[in-house]
C-alpha atoms as a PDB file:
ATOM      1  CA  UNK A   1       0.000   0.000   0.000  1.00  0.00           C
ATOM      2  CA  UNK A   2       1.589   3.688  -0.635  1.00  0.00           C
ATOM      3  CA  UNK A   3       1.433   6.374   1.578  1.00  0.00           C
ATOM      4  CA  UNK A   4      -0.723   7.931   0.157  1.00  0.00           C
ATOM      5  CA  UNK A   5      -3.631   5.238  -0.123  1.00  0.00           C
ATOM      6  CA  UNK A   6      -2.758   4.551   3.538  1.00  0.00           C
ATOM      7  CA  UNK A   7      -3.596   8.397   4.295  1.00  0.00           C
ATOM      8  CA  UNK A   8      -6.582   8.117   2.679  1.00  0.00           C
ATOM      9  CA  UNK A   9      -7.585   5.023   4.240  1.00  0.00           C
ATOM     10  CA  UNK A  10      -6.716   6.674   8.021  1.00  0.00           C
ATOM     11  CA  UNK A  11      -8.600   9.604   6.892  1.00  0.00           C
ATOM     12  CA  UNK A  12     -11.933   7.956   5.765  1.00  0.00           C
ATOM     13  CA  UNK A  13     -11.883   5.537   9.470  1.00  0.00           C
ATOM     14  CA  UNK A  14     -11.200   8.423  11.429  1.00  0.00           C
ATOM     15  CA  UNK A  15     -13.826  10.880   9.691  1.00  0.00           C
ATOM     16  CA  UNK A  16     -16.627   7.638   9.950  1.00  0.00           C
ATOM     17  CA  UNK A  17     -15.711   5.952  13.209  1.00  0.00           C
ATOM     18  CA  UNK A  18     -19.646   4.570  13.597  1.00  0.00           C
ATOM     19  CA  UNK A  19     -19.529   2.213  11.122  1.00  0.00           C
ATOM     20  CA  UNK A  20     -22.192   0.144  12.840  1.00  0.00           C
ATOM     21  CA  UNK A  21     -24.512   1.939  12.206  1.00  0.00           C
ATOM     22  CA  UNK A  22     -24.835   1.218   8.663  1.00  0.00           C
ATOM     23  CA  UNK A  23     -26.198  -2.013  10.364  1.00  0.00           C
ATOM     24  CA  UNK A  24     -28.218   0.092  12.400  1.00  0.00           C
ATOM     25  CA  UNK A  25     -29.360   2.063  10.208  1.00  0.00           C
ATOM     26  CA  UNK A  26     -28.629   5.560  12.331  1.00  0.00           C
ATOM     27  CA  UNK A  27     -26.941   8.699  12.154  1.00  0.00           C
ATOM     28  CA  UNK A  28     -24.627   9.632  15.039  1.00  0.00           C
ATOM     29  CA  UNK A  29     -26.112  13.143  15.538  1.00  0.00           C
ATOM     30  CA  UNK A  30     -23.716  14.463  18.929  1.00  0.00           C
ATOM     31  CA  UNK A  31     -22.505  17.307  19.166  1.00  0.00           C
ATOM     32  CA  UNK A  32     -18.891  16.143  16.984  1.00  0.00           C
ATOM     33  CA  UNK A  33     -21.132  17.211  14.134  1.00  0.00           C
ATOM     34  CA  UNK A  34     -21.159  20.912  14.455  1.00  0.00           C
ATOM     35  CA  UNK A  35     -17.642  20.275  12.874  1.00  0.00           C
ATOM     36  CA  UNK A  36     -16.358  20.552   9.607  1.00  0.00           C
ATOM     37  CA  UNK A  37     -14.631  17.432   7.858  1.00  0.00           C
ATOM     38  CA  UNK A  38     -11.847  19.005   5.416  1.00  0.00           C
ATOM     39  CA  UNK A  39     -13.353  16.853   2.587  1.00  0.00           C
ATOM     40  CA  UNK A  40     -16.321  15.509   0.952  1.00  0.00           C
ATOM     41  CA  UNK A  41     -17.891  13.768   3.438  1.00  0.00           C
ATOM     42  CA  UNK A  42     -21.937  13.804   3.749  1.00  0.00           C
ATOM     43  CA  UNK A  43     -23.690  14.408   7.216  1.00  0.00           C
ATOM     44  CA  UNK A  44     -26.158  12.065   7.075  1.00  0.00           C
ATOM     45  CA  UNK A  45     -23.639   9.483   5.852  1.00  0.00           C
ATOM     46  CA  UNK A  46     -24.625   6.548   9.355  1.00  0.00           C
ATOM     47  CA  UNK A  47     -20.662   6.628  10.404  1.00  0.00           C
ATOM     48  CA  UNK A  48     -19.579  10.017   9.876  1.00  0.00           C
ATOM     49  CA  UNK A  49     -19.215  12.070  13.086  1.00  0.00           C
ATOM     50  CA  UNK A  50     -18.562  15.371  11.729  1.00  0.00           C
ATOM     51  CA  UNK A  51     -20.400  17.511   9.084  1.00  0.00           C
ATOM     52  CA  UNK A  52     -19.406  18.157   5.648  1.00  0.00           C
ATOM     53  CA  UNK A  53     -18.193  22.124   4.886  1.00  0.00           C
ATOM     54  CA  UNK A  54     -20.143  22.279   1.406  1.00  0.00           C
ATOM     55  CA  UNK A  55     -23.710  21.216   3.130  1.00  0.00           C
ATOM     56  CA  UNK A  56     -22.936  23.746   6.250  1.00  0.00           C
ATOM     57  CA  UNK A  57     -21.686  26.391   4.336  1.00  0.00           C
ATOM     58  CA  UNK A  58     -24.975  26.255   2.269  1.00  0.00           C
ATOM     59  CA  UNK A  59     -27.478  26.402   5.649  1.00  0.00           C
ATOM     60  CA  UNK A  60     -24.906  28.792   6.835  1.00  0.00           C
ATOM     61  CA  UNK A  61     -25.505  31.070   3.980  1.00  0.00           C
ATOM     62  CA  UNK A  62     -29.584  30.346   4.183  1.00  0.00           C
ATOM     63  CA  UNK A  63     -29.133  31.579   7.835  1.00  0.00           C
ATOM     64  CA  UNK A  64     -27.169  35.254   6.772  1.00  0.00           C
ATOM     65  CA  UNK A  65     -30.416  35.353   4.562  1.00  0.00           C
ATOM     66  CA  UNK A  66     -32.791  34.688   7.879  1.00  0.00           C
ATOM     67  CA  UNK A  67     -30.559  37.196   9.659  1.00  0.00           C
ATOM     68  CA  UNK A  68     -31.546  40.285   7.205  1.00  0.00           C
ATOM     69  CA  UNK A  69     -35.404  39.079   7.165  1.00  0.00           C
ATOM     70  CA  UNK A  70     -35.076  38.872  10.968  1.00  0.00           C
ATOM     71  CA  UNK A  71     -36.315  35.365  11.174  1.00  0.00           C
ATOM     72  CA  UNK A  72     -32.964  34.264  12.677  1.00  0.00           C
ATOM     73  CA  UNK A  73     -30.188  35.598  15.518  1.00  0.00           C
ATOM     74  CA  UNK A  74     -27.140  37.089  14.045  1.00  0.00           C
ATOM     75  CA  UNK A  75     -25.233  34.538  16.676  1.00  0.00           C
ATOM     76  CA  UNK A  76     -26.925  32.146  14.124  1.00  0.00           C
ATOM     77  CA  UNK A  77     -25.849  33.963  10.496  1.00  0.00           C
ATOM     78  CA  UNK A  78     -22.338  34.485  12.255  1.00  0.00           C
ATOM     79  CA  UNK A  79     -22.063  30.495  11.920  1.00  0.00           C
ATOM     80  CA  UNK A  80     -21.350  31.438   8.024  1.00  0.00           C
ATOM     81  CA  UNK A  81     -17.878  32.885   9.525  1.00  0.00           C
ATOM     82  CA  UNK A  82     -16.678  29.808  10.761  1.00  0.00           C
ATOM     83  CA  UNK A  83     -17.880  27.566   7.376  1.00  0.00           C
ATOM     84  CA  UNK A  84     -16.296  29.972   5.155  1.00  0.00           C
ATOM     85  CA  UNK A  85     -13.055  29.850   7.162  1.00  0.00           C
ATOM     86  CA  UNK A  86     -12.567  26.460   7.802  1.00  0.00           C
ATOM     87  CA  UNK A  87     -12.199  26.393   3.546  1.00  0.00           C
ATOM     88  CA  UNK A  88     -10.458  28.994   3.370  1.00  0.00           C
ATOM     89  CA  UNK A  89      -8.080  28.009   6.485  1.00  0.00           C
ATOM     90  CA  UNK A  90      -7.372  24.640   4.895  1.00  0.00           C
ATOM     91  CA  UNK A  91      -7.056  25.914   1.355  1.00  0.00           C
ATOM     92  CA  UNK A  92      -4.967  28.612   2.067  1.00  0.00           C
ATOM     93  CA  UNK A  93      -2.198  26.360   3.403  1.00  0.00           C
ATOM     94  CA  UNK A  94      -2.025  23.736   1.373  1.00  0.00           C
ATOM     95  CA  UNK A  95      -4.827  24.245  -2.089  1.00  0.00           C
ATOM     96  CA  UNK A  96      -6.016  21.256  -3.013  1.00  0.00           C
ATOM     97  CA  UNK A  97      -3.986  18.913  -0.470  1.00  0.00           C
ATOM     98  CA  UNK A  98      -7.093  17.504   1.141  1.00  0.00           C
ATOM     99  CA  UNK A  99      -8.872  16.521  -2.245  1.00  0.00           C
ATOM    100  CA  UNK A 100      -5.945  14.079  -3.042  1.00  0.00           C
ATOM    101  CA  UNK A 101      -4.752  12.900   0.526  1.00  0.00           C
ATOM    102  CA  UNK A 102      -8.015  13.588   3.106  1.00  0.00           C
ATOM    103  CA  UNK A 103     -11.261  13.625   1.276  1.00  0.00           C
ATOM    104  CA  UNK A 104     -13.444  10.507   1.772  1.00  0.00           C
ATOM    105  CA  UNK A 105     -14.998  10.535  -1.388  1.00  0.00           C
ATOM    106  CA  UNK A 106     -11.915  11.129  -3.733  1.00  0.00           C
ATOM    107  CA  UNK A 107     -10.647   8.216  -1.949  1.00  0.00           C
ATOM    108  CA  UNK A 108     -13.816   6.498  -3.313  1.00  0.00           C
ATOM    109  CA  UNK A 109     -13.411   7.940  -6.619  1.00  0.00           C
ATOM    110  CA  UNK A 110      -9.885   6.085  -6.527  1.00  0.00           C
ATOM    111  CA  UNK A 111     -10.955   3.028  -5.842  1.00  0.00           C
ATOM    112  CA  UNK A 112     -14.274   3.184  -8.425  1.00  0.00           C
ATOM    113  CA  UNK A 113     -11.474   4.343 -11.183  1.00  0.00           C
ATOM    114  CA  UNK A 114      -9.044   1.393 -12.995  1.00  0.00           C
ATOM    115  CA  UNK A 115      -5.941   2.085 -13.607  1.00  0.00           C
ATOM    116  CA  UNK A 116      -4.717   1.026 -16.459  1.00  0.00           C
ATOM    117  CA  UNK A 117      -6.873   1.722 -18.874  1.00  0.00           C
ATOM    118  CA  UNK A 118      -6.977   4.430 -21.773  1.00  0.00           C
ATOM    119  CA  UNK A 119      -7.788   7.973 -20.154  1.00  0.00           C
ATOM    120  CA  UNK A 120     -10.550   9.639 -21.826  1.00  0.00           C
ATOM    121  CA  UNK A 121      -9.881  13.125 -22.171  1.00  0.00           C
ATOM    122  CA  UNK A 122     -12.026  15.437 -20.977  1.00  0.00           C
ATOM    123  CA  UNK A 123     -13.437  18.850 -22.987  1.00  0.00           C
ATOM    124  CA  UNK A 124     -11.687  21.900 -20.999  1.00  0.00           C
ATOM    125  CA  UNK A 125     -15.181  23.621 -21.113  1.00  0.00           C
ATOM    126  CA  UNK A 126     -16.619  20.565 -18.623  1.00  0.00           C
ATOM    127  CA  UNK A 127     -13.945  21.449 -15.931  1.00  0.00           C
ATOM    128  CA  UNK A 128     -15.427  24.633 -15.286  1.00  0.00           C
ATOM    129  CA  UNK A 129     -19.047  23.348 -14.661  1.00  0.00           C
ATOM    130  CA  UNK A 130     -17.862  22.636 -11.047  1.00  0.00           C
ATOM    131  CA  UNK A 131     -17.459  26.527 -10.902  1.00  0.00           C
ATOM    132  CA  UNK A 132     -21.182  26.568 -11.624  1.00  0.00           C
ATOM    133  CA  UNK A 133     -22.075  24.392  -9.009  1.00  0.00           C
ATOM    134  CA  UNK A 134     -20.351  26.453  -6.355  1.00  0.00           C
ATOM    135  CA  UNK A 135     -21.476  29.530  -7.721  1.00  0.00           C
ATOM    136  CA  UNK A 136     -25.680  28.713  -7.817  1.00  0.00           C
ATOM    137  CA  UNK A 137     -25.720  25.444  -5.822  1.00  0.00           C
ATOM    138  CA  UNK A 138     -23.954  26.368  -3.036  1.00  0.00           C
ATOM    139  CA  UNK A 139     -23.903  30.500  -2.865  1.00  0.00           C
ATOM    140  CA  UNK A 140     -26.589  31.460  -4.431  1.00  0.00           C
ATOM    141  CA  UNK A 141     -29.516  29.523  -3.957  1.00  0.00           C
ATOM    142  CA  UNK A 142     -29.059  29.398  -0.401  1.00  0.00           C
ATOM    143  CA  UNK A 143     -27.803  32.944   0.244  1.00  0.00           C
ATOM    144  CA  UNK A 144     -30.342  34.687  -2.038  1.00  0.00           C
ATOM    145  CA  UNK A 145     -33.393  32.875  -3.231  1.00  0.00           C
ATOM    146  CA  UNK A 146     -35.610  31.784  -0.129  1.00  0.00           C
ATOM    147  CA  UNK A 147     -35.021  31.247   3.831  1.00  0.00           C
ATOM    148  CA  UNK A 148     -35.156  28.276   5.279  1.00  0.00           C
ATOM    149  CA  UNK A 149     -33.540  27.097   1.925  1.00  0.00           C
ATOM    150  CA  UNK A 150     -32.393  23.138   1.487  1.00  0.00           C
ATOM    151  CA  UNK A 151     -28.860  23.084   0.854  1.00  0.00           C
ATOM    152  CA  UNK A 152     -29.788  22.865  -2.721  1.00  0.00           C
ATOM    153  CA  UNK A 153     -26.483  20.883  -4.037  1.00  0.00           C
ATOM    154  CA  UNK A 154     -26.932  18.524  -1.140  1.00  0.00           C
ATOM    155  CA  UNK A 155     -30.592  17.822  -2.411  1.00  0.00           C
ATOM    156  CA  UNK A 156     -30.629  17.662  -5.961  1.00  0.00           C
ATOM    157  CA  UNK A 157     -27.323  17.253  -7.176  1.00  0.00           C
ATOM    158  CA  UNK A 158     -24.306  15.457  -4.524  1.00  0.00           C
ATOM    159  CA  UNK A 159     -23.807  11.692  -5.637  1.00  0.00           C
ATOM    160  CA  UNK A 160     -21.583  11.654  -2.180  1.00  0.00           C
ATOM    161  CA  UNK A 161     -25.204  11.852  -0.137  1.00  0.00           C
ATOM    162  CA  UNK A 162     -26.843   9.034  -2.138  1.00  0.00           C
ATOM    163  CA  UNK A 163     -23.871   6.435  -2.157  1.00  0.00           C
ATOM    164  CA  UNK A 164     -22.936   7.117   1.674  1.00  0.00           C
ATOM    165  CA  UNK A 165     -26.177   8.315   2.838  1.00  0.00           C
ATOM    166  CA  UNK A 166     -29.501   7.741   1.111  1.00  0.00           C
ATOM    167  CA  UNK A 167     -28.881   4.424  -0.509  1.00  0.00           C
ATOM    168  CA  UNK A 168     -27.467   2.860   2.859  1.00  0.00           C
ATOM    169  CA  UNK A 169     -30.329   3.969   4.834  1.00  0.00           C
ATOM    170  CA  UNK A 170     -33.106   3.316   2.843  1.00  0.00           C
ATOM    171  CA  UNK A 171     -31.729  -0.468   1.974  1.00  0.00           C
ATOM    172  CA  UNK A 172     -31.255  -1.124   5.443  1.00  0.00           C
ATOM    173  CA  UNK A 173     -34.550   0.190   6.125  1.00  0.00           C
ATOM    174  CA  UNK A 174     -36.301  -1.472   3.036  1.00  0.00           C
ATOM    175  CA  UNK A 175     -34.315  -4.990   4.588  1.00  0.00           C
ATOM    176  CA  UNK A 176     -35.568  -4.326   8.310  1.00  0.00           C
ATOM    177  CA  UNK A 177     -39.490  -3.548   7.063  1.00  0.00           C
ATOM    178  CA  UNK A 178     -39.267  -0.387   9.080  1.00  0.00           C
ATOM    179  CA  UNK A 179     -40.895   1.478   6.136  1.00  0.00           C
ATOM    180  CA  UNK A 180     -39.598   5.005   7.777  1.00  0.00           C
ATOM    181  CA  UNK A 181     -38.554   6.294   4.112  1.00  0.00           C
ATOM    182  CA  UNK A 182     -41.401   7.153   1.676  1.00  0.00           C
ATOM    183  CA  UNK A 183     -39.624   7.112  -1.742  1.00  0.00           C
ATOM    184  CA  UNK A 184     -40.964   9.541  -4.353  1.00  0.00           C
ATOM    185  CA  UNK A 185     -39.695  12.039  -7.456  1.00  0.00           C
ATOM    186  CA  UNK A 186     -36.233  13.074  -5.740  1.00  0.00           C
ATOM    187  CA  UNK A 187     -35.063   9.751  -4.329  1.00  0.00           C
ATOM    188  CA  UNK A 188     -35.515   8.572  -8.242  1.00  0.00           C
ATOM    189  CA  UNK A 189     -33.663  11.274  -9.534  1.00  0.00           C
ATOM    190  CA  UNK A 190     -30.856  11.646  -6.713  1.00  0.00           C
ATOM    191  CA  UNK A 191     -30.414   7.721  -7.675  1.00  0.00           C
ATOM    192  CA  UNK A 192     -30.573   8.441 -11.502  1.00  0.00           C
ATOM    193  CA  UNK A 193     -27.544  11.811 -11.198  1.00  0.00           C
ATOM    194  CA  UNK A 194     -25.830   8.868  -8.926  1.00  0.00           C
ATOM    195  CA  UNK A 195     -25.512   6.508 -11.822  1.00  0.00           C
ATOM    196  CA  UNK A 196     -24.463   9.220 -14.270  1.00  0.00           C
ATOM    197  CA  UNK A 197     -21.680  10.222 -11.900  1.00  0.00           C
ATOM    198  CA  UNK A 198     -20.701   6.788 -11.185  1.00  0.00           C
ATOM    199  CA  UNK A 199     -20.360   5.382 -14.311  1.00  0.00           C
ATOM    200  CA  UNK A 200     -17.918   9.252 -15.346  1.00  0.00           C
ATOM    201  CA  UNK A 201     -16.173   7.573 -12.132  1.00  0.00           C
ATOM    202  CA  UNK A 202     -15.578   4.157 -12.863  1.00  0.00           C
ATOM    203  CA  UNK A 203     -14.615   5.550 -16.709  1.00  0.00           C
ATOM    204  CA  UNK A 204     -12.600   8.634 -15.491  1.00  0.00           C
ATOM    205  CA  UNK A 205     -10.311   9.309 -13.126  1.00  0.00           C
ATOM    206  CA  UNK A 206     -11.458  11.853 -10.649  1.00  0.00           C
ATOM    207  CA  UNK A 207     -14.520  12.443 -12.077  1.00  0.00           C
ATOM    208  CA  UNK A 208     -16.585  14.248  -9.972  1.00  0.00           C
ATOM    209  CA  UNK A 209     -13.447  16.173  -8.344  1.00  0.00           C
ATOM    210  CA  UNK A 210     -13.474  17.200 -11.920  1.00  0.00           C
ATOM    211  CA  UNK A 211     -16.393  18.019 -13.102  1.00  0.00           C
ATOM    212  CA  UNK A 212     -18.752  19.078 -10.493  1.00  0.00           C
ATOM    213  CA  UNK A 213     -17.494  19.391  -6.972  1.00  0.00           C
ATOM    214  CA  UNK A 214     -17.798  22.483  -5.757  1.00  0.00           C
ATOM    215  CA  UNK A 215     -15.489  22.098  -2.861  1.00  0.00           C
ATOM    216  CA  UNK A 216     -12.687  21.324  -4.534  1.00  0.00           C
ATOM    217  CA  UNK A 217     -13.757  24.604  -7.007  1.00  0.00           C
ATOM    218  CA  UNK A 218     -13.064  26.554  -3.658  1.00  0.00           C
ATOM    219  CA  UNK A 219      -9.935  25.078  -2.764  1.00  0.00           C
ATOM    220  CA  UNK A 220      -8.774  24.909  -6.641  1.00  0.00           C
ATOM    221  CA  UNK A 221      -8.845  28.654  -6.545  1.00  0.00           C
ATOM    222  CA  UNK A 222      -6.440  29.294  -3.787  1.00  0.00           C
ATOM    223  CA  UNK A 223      -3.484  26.986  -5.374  1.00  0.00           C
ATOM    224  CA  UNK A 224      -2.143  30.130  -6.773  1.00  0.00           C
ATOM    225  CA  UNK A 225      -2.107  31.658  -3.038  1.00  0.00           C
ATOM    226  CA  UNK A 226      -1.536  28.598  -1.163  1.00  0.00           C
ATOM    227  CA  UNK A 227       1.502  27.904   1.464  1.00  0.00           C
ATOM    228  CA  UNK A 228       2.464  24.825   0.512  1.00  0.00           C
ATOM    229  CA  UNK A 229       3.259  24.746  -3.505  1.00  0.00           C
ATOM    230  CA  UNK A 230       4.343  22.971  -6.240  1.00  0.00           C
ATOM    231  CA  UNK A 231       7.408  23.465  -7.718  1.00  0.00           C
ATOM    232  CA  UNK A 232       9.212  22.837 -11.248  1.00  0.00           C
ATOM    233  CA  UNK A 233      12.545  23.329 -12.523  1.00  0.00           C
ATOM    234  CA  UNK A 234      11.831  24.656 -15.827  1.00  0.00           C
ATOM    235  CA  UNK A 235      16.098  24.062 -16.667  1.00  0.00           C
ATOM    236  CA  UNK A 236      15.515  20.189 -15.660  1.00  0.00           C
ATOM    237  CA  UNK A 237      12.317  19.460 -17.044  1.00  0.00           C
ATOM    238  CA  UNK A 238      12.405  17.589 -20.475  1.00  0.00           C
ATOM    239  CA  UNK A 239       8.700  17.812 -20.736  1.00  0.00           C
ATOM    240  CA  UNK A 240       8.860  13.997 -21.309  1.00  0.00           C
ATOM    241  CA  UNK A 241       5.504  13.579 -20.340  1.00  0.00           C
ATOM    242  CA  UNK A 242       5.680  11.584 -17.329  1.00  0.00           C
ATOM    243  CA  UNK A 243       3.609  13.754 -15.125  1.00  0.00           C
ATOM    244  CA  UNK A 244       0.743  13.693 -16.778  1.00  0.00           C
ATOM    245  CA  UNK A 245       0.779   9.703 -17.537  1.00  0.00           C
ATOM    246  CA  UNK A 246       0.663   9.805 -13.825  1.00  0.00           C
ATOM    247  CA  UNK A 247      -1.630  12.724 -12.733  1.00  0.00           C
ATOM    248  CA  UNK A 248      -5.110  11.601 -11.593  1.00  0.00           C
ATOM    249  CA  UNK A 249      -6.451  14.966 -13.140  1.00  0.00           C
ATOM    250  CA  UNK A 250      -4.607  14.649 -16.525  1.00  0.00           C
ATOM    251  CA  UNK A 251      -2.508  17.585 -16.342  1.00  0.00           C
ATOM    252  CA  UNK A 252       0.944  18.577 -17.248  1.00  0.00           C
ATOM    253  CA  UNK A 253       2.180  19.945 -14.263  1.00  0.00           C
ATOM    254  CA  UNK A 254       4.968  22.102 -15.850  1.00  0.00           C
ATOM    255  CA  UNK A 255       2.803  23.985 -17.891  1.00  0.00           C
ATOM    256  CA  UNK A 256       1.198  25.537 -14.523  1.00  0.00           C
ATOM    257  CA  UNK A 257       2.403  24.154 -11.408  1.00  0.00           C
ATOM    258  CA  UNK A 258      -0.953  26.143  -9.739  1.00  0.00           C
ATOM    259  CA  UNK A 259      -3.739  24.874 -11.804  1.00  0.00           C
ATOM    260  CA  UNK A 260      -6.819  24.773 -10.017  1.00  0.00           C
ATOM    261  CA  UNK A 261      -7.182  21.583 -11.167  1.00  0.00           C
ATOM    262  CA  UNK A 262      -4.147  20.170  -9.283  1.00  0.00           C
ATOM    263  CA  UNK A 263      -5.199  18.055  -6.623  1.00  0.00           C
ATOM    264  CA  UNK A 264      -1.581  17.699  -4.812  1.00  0.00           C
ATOM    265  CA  UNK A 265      -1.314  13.703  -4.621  1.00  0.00           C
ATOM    266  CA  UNK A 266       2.146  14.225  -5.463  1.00  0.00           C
ATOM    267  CA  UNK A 267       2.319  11.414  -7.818  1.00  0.00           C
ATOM    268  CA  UNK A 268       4.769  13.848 -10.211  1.00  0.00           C
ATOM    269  CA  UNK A 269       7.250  14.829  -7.594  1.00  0.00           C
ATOM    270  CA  UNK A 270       8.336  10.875  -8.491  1.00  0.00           C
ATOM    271  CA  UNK A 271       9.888  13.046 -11.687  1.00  0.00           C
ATOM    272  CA  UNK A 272      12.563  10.840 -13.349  1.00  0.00           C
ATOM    273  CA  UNK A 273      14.567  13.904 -13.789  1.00  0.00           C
ATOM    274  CA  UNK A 274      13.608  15.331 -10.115  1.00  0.00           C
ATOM    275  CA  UNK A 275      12.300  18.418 -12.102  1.00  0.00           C
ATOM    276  CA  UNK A 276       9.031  18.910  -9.246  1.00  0.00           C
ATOM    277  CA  UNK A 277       9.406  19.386  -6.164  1.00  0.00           C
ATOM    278  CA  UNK A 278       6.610  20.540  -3.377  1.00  0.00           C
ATOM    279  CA  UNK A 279       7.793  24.233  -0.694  1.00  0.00           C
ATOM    280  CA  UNK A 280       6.451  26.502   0.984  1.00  0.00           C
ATOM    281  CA  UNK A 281       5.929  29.360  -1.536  1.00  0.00           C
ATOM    282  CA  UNK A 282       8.475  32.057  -1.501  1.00  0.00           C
ATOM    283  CA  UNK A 283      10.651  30.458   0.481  1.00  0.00           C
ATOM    284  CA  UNK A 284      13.805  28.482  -0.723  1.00  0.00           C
ATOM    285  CA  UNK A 285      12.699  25.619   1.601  1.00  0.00           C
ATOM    286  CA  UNK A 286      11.809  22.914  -0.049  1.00  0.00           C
ATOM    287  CA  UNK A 287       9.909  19.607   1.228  1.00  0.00           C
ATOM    288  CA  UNK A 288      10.195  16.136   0.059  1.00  0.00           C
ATOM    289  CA  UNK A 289      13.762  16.544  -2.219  1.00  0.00           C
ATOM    290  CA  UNK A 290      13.813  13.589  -2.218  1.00  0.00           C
ATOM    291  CA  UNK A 291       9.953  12.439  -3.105  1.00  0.00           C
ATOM    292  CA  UNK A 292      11.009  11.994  -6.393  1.00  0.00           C
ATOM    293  CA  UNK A 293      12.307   8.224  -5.430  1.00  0.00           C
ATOM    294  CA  UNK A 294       8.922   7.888  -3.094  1.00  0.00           C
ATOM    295  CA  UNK A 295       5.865   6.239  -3.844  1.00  0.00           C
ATOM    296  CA  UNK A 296       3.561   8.967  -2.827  1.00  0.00           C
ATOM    297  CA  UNK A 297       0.772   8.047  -5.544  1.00  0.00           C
END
């Protein structure tokens, strides 16, 4: 196992320690979830114990709405503070760092995706759809159109709530003949956006990351600002290609060792001719020299 599937693996026990109650069919509800997960990881997922920073940050946001009508506290709308900085806190140190070593459901993305086969490439205009996502989805719905608002992506879009959430509970209820969930129009189509996004996942590596998730949108956009970044020795670098055969995002990291895109797994810093190396920026310290002869991917 590499380090960095072992990270991965830490990071998804620790973040969902109450694994039995996917028998149980229960959601640990103390009060470990009024904290934010740095990754996709769905509240009402029956092991998690914490909650995950795209879902707060949207009932955050409906709350700043509540504040101005008056139909909540400002102690409440001031919850929105701590959201917001808890992603911008972990992205501003190390960009997308937690999307390739932390985040529960990249780690399932990794495991859906085989490696191996041909990489479909995808059209550039598709990478910025997860842009749209955060923009509407997540800000705008919820901060503008009604109070109390559903965190809209959470409802109608996230395939992370069906697979570790809805589809768990509602089998183990459907097996126990509890008959607690009445399944209607959005179940179907949570199900049916599910399926589209798992079958991207099991074709393409990264799929969602790539394509629609809007918290690694937010953290994409501070790589250019972020304390720990990549580096690459433009004199050394052949441009032979071998980051991108390896990159989980398909990108050439020389060509812009900040893309958004970049989700830090580190897999090119195993550069035959040590061209990439990670630092903190503007600083001539430099970590993991020698990462280049580490299995980090």
């Amino acid at each position: 196992m590499t380090m960095r599937r072992a990270i991965q693996v830490a990071a998804a026990l620790i973040f969902n320690p109450f694994i039995p109650n996917f028998i149980r069919g229960t959601i640990y509800q103390g009060t470990l979830k009024h904290i934010c997960v740095p990754g996709l990881n769905c509240y009402s997922c029956p092991a998690a114990f914490g909650a995950c920073p795209i879902g707060s940050l949207q009932v955050a946001l409906s709350s700043v709405r509540g504040w101005f009508s008056g139909a909540v506290a400002a102690a409440t709308a001031l919850a929105s503070l701590y959201v917001a900085g808890v992603i911008l806190l972990v992205g501003a140190v190390a960009g997308r760092f937690a999307c390739g070593w932390l985040c529960p459901f990249g780690f399932l993305q990794d495991l859906f995706y085989s490696r191996g086969r041909r990489k479909i490439a995808l059209p550039g205009w598709v990478l910025y759809a997860k842009y749209v996502f955060l923009a509407v989805f997540v800000v705008g719905l919820p901060l503008f159109v009604a109070y109390p608002a559903s965190p809209a992506f959470c409802k109608w879009i996230c395939p992370a709530g069906t697979l570790e959430a809805g589809a768990p509970l509602v089998l183990v209820d459907k097996l126990a003949g509890r008959g607690q969930f009445v399944l209607g129009f959005l179940f179907a189509w949570k199900v049916s956006v599910a399926f589209v996004f798992l079958c991207g996942m099991l074709l393409i590596s990264r799929f969602f990351c790539r394509t629609a998730c809007p918290l690694g949108a937010a953290w994409g956009l501070l790589n250019r600002v972020s304390l720990l970044a990549i580096r690459v020795d433009q004199k050394a670098c052949t441009k032979c290609g071998f980051c991108r055969s390896v990159c989980p995002v398909d990108i050439s990291i020389y060509e812009n060792p900040d893309s958004a895109e970049c989700i830090r797994c580190l897999a090119c810093l195993k550069c035959p001719e040590g061209a990439v190396t990670m630092g903190l920026r503007g600083s001539a310290a430099r970590i993991g020299d020698e990462a280049h002869s580490t299995d980090v991917a």
